[in-house]
PDB file of N, CA and C in Angstrom:
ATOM      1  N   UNK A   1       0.853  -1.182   0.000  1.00  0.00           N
ATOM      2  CA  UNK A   1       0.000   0.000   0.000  1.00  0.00           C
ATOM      3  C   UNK A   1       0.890   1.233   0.000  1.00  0.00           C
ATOM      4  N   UNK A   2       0.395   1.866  -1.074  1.00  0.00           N
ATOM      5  CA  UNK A   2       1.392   3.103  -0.954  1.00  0.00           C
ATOM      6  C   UNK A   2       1.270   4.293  -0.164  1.00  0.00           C
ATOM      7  N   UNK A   3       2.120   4.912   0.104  1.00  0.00           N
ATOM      8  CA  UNK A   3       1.743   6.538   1.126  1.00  0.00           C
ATOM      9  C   UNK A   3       1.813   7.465   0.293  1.00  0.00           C
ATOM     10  N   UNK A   4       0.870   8.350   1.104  1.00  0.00           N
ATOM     11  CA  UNK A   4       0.719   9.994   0.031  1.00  0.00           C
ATOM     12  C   UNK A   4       1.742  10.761   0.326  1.00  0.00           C
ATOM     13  N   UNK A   5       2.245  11.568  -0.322  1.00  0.00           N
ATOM     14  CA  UNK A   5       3.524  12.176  -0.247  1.00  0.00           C
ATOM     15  C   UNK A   5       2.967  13.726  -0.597  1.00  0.00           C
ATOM     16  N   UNK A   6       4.032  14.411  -0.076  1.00  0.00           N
ATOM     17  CA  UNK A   6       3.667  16.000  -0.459  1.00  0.00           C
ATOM     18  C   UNK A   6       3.308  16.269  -1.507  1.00  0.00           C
ATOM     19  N   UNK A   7       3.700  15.923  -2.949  1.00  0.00           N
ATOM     20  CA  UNK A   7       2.406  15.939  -4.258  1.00  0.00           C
ATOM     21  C   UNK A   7       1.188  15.839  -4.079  1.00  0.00           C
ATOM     22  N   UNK A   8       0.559  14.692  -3.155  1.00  0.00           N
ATOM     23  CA  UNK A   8      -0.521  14.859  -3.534  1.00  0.00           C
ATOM     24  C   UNK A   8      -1.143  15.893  -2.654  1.00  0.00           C
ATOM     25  N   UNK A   9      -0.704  17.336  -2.123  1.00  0.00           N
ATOM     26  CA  UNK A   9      -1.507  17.786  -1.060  1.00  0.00           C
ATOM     27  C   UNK A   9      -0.967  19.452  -2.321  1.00  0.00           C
ATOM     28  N   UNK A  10      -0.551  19.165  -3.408  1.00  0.00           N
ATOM     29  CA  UNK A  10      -0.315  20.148  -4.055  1.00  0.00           C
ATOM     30  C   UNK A  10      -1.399  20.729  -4.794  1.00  0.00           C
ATOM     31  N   UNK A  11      -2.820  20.092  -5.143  1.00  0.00           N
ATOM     32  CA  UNK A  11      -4.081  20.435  -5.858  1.00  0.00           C
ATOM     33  C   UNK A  11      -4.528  21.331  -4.715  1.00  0.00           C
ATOM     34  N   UNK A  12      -4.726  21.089  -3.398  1.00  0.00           N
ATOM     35  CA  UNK A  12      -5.080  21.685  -1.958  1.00  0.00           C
ATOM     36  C   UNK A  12      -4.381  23.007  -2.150  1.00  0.00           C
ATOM     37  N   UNK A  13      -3.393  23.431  -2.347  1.00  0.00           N
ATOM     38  CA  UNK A  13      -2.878  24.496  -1.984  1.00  0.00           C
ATOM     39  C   UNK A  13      -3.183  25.646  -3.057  1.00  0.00           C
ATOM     40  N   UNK A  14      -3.409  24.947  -4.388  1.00  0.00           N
ATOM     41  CA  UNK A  14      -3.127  25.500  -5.585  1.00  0.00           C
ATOM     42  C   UNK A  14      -4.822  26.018  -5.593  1.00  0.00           C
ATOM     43  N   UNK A  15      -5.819  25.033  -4.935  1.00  0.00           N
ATOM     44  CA  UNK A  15      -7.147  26.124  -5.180  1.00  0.00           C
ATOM     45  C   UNK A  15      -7.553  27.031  -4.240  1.00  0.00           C
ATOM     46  N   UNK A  16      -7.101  27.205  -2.729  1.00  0.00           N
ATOM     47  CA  UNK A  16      -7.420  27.812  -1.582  1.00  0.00           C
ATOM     48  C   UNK A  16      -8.562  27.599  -1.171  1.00  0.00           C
ATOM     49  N   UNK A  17      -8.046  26.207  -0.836  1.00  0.00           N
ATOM     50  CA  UNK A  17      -9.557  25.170  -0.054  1.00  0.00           C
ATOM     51  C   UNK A  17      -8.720  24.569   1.109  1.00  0.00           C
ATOM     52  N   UNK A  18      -9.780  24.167   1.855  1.00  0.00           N
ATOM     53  CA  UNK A  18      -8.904  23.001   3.560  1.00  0.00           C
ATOM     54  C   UNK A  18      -9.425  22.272   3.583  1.00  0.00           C
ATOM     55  N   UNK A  19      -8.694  21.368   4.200  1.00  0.00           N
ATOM     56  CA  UNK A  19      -9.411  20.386   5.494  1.00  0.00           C
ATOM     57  C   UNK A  19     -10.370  20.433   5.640  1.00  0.00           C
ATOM     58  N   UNK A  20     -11.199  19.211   5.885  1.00  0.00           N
ATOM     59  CA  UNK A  20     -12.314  19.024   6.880  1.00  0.00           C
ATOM     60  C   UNK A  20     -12.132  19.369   7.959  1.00  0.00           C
ATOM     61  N   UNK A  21     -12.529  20.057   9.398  1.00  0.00           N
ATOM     62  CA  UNK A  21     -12.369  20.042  10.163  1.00  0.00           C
ATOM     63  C   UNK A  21     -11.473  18.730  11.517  1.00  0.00           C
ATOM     64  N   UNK A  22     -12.486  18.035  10.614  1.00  0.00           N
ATOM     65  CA  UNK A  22     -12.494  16.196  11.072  1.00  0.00           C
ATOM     66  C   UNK A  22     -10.888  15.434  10.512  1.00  0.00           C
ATOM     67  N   UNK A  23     -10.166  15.791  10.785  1.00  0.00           N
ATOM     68  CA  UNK A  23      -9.075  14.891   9.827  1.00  0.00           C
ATOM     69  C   UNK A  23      -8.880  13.745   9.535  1.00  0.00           C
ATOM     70  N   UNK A  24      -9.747  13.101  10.308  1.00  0.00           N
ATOM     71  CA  UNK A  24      -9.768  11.485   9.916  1.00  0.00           C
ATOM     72  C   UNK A  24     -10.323  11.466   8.690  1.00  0.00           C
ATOM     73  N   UNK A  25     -10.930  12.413   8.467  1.00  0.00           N
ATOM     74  CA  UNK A  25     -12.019  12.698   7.056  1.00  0.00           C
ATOM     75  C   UNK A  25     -11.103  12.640   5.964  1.00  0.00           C
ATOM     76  N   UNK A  26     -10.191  13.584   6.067  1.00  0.00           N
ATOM     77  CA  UNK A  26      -9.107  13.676   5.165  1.00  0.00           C
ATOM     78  C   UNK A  26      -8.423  12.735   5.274  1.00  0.00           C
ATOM     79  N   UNK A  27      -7.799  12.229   6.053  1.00  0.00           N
ATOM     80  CA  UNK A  27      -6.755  11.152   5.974  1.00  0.00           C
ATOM     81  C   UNK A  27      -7.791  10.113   5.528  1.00  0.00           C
ATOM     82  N   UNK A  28      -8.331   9.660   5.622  1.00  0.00           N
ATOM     83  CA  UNK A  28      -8.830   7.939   4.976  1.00  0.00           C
ATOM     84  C   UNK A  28      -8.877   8.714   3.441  1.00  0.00           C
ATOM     85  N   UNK A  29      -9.490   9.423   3.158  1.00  0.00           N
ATOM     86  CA  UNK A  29      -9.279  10.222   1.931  1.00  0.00           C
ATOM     87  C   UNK A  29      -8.218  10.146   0.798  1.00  0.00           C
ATOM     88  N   UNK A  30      -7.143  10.665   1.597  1.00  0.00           N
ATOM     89  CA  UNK A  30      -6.134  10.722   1.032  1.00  0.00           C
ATOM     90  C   UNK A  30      -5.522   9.479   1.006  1.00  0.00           C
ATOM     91  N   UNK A  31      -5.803   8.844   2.402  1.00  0.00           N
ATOM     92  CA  UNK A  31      -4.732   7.250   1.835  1.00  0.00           C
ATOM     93  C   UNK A  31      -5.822   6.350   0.601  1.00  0.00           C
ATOM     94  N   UNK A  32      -6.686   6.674   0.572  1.00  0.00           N
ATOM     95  CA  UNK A  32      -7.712   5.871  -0.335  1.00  0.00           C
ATOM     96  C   UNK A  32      -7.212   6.283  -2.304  1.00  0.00           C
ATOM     97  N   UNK A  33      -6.639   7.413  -2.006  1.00  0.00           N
ATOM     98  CA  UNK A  33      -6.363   8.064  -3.385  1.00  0.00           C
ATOM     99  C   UNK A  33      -4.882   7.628  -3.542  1.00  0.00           C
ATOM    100  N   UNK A  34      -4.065   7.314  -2.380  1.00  0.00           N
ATOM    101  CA  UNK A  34      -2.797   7.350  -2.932  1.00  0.00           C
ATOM    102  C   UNK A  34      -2.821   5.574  -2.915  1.00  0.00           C
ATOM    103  N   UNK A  35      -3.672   4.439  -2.723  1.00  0.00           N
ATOM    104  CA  UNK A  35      -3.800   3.227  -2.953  1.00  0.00           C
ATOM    105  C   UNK A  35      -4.214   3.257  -4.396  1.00  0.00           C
ATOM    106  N   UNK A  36      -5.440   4.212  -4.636  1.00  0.00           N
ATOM    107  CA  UNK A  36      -6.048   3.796  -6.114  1.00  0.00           C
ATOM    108  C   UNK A  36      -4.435   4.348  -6.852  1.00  0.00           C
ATOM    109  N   UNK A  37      -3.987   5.244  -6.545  1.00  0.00           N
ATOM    110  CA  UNK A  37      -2.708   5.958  -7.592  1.00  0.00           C
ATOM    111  C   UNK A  37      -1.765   4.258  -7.649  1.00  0.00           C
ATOM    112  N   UNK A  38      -1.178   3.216  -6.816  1.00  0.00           N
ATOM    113  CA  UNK A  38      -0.619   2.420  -6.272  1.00  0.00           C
ATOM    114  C   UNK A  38      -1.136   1.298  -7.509  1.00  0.00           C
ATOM    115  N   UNK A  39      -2.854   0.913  -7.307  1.00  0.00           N
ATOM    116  CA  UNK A  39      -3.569   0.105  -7.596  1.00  0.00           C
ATOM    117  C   UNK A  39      -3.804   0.343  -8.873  1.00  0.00           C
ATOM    118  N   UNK A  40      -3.982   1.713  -9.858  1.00  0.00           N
ATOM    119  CA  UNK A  40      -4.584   2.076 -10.866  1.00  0.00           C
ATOM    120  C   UNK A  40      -3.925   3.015 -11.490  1.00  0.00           C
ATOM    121  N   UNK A  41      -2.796   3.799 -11.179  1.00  0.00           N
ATOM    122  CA  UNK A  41      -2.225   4.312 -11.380  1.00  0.00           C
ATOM    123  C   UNK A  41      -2.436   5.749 -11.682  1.00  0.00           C
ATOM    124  N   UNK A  42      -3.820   6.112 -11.310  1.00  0.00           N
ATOM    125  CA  UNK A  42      -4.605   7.312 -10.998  1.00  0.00           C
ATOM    126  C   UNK A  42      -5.277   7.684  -9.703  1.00  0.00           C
ATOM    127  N   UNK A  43      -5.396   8.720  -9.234  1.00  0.00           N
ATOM    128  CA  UNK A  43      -5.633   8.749  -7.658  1.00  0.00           C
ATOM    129  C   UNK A  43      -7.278   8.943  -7.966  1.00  0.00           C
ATOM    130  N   UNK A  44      -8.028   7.795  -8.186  1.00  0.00           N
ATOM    131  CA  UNK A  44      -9.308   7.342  -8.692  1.00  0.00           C
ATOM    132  C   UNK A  44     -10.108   8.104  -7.256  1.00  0.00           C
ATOM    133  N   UNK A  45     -11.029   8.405  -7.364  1.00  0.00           N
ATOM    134  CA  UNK A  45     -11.789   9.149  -6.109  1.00  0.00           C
ATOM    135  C   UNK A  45     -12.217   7.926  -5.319  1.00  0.00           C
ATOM    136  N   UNK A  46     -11.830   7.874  -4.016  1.00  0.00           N
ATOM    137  CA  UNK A  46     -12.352   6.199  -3.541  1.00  0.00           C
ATOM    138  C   UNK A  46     -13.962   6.681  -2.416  1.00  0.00           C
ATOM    139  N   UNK A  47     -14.667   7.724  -2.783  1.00  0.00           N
ATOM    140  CA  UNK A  47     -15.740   7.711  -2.072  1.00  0.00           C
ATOM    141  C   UNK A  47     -17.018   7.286  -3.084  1.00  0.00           C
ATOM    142  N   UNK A  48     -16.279   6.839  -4.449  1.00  0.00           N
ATOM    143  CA  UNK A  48     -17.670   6.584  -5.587  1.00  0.00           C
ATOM    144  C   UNK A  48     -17.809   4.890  -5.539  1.00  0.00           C
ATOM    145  N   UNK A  49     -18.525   4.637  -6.032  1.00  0.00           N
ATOM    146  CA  UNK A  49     -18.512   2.967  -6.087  1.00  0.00           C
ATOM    147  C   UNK A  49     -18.806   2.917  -8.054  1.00  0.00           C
ATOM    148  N   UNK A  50     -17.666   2.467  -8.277  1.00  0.00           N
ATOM    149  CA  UNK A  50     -17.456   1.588  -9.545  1.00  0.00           C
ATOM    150  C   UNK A  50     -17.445   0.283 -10.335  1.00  0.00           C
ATOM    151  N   UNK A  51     -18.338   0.132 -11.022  1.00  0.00           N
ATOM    152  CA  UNK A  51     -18.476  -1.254 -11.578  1.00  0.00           C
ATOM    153  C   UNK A  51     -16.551  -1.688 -12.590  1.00  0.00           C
ATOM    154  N   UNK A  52     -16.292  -0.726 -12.897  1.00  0.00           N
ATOM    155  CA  UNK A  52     -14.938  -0.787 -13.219  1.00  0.00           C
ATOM    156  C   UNK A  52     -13.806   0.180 -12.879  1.00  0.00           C
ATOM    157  N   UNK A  53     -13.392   0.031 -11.837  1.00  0.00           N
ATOM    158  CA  UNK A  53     -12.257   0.951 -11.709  1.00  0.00           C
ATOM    159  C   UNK A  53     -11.422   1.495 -12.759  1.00  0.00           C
ATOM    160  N   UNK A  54     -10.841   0.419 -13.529  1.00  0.00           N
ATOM    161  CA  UNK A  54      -9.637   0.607 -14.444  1.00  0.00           C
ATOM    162  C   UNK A  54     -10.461   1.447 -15.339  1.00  0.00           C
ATOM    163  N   UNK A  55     -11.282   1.388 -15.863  1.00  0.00           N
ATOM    164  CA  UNK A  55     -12.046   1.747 -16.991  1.00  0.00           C
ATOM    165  C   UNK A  55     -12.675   3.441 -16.376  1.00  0.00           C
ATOM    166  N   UNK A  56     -13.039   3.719 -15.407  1.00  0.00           N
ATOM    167  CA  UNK A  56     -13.544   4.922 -14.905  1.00  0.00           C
ATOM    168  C   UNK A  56     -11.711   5.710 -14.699  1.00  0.00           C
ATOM    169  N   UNK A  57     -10.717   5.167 -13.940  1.00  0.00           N
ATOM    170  CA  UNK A  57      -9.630   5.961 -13.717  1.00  0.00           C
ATOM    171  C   UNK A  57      -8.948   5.959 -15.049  1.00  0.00           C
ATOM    172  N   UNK A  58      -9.113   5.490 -16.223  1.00  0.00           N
ATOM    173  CA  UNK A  58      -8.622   5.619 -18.043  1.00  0.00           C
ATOM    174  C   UNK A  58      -9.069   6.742 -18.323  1.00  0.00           C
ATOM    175  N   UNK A  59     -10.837   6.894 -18.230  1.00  0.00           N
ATOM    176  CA  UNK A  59     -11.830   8.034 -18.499  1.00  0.00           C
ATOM    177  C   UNK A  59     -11.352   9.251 -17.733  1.00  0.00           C
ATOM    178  N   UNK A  60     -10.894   9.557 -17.021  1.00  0.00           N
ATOM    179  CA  UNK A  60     -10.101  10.312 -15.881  1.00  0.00           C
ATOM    180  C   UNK A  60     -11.314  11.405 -14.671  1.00  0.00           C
ATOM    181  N   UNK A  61     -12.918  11.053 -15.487  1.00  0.00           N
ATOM    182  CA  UNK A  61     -13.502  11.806 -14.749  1.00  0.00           C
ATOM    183  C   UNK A  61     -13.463  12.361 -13.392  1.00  0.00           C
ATOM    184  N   UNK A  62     -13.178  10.772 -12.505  1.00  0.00           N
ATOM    185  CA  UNK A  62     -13.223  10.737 -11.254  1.00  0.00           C
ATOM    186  C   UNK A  62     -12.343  11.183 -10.798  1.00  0.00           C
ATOM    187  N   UNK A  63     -11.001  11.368 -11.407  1.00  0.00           N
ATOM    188  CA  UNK A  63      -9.303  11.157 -11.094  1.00  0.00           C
ATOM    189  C   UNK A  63      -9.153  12.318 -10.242  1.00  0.00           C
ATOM    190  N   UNK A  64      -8.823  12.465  -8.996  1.00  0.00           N
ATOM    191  CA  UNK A  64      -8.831  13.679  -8.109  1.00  0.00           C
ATOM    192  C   UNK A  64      -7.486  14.778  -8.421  1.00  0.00           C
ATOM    193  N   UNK A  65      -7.860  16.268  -8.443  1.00  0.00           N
ATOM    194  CA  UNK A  65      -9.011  16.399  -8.573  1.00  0.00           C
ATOM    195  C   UNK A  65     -10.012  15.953  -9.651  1.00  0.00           C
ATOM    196  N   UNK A  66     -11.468  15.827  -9.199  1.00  0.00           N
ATOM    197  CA  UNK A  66     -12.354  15.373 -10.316  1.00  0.00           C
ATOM    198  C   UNK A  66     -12.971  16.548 -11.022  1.00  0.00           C
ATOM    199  N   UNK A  67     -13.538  16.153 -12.079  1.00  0.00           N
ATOM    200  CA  UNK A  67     -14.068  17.353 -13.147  1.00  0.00           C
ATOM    201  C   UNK A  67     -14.857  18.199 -12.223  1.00  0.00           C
ATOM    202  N   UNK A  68     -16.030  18.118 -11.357  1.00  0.00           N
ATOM    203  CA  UNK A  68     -16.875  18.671 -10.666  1.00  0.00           C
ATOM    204  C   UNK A  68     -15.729  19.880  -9.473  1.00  0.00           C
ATOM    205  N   UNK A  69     -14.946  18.955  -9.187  1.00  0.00           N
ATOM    206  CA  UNK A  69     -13.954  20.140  -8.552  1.00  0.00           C
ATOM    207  C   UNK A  69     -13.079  20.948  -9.469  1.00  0.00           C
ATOM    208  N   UNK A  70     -12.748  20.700 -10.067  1.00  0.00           N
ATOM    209  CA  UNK A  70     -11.946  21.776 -11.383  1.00  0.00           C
ATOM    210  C   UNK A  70     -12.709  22.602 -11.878  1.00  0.00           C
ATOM    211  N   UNK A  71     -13.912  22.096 -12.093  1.00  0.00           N
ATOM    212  CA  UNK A  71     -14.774  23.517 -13.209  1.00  0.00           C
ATOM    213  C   UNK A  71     -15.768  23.881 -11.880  1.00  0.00           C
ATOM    214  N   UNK A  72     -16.127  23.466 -10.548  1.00  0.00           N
ATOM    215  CA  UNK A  72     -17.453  24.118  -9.620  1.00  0.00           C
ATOM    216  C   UNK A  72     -16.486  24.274  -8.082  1.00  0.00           C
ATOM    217  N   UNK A  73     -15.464  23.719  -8.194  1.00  0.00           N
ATOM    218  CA  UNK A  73     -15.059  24.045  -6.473  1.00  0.00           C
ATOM    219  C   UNK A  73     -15.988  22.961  -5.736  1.00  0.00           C
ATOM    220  N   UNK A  74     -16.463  21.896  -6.244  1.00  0.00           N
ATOM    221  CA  UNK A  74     -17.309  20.868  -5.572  1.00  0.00           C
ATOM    222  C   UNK A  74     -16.277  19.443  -5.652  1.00  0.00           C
ATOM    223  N   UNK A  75     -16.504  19.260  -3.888  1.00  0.00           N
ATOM    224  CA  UNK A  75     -16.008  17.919  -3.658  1.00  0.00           C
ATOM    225  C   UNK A  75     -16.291  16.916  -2.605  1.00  0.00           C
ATOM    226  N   UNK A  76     -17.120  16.117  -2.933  1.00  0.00           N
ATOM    227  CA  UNK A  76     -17.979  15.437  -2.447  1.00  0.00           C
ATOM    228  C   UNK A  76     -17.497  14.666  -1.668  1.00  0.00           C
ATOM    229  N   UNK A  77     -16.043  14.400  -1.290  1.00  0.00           N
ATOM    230  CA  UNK A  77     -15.557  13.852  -0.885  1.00  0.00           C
ATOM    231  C   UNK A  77     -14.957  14.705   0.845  1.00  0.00           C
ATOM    232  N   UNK A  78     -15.427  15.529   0.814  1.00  0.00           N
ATOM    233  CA  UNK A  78     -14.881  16.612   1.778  1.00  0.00           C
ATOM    234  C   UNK A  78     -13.065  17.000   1.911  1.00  0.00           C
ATOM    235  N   UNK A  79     -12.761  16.283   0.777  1.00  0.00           N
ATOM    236  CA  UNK A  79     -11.046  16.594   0.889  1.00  0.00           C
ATOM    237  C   UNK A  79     -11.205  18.451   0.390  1.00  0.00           C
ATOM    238  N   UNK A  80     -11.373  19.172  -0.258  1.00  0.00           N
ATOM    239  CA  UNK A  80     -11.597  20.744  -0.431  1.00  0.00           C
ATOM    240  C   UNK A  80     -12.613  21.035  -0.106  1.00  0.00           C
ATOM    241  N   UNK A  81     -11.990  22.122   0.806  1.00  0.00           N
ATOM    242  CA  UNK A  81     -13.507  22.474   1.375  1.00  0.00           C
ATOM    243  C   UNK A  81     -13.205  23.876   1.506  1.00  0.00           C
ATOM    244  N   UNK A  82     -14.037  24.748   0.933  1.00  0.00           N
ATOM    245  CA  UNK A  82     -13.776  26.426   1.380  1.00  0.00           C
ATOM    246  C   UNK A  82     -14.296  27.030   2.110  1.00  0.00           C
ATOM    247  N   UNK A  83     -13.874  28.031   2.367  1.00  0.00           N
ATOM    248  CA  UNK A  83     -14.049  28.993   3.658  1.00  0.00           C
ATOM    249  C   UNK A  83     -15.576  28.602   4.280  1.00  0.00           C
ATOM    250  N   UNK A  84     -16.819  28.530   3.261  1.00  0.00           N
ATOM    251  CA  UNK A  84     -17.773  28.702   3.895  1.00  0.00           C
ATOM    252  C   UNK A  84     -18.985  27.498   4.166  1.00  0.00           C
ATOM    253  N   UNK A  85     -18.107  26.261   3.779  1.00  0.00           N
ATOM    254  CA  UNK A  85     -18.443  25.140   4.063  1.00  0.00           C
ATOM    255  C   UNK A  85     -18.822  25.071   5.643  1.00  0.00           C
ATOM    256  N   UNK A  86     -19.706  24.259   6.446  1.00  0.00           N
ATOM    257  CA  UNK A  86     -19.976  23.971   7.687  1.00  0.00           C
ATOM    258  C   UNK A  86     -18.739  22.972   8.165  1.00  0.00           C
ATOM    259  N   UNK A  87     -18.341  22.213   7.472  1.00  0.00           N
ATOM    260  CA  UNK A  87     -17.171  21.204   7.838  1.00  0.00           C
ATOM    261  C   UNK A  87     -16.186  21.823   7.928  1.00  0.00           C
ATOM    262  N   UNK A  88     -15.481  23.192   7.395  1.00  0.00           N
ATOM    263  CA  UNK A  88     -14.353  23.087   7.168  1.00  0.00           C
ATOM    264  C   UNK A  88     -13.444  23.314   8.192  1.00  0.00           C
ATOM    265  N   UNK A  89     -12.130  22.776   8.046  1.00  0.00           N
ATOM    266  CA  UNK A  89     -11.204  23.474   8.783  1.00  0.00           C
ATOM    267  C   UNK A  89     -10.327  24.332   8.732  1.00  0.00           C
ATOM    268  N   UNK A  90      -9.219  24.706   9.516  1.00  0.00           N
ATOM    269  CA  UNK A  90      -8.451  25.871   9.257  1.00  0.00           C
ATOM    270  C   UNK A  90      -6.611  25.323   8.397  1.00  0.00           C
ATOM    271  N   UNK A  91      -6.613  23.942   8.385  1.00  0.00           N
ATOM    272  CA  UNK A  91      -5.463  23.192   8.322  1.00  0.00           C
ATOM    273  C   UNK A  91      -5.503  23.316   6.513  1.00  0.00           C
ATOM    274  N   UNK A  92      -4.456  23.064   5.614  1.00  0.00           N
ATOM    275  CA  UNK A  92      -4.055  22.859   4.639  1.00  0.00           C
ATOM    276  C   UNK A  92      -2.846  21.765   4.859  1.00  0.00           C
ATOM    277  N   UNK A  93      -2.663  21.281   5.553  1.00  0.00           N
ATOM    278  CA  UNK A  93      -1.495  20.226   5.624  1.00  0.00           C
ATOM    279  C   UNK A  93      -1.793  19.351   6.768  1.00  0.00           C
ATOM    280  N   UNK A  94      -1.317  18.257   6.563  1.00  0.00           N
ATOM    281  CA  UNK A  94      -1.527  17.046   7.138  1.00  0.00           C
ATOM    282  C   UNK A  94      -0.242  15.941   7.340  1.00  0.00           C
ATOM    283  N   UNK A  95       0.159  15.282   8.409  1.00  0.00           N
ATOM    284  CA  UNK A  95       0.995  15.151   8.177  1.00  0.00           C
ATOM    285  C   UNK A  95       1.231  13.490   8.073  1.00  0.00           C
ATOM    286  N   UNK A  96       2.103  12.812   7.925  1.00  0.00           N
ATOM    287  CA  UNK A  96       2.189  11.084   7.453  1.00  0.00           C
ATOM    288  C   UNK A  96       1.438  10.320   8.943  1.00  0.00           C
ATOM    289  N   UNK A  97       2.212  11.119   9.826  1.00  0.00           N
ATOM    290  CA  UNK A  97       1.621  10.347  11.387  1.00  0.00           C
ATOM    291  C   UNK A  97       0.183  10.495  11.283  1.00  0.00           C
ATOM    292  N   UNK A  98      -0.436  11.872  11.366  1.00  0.00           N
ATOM    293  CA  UNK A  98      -1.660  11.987  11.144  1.00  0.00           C
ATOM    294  C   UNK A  98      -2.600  10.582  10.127  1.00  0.00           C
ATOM    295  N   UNK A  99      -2.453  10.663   8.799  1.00  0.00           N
ATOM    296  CA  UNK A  99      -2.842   9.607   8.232  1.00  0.00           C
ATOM    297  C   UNK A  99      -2.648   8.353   8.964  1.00  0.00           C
ATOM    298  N   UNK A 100      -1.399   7.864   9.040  1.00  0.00           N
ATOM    299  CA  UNK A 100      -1.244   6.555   9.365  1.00  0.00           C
ATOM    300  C   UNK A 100      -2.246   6.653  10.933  1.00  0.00           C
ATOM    301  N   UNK A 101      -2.416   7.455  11.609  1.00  0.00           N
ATOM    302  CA  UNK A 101      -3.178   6.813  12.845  1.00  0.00           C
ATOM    303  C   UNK A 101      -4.703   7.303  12.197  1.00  0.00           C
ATOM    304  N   UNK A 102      -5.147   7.863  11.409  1.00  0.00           N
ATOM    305  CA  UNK A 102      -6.366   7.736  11.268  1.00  0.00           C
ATOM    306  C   UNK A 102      -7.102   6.356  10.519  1.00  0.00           C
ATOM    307  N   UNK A 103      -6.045   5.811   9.615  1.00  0.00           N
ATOM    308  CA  UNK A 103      -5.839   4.876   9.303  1.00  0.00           C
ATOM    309  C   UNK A 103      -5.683   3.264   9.619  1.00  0.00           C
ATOM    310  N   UNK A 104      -5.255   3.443  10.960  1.00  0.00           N
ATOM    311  CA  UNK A 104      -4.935   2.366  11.841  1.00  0.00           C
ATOM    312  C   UNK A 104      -5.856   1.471  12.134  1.00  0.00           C
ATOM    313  N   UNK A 105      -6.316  -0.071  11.644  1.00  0.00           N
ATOM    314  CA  UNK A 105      -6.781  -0.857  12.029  1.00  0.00           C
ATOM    315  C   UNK A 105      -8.015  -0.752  10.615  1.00  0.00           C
ATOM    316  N   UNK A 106      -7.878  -0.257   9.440  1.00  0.00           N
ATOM    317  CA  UNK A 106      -8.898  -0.344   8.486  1.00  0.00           C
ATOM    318  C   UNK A 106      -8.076  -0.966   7.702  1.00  0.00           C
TER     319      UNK A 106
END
């Protein structure tokens, strides 16, 4: 299983969106994207359910960020979240410990 590395927290910075408040939110998140990147070789959105992975992360719709966040600032996944979201938090960074213990035992 692979780990997310400072790339992938580079889409986060580049739109001026945060955290969920919740970071476990984010971390299963993010380790879920840097498995599909591992597994599929695209960081496939892992909160959708797909009858074909390989075939949806080719199409790149889902591929985070996904089209709905690039062209609306929408992400259903609560990984970007802006200022005036009810979830959000104040964090833009996260760190490996963080993940790995939100992670722990799934």
């Amino acid at each position: 299983m692979g780990d997310p590395d400072e790339r992938a927290l580079l889409p986060l910075r580049r739109s001026g969106t945060f955290f969920c408040s919740d970071k476990s939110v984010t971390a299963v998140v993010i380790q879920g994207l840097a498995e599909h990147k591992d597994t599929l070789g695209a960081p496939l959105c892992p909160c959708r359910h797909y009858d074909d992975k390989e075939a949806e992360a080719a199409q790149g719709f889902w591929n985070c960020p996904c089209v709905p966040m690039r062209e609306r600032k929408v992400c259903h996944c609560m990984l970007f979240l802006n200022e005036s979201d009810a979830f959000v938090g104040t964090d833009q960074n996260i760190s490996m410990e963080e993940i790995k213990e939100a992670c722990a035992g799934m």
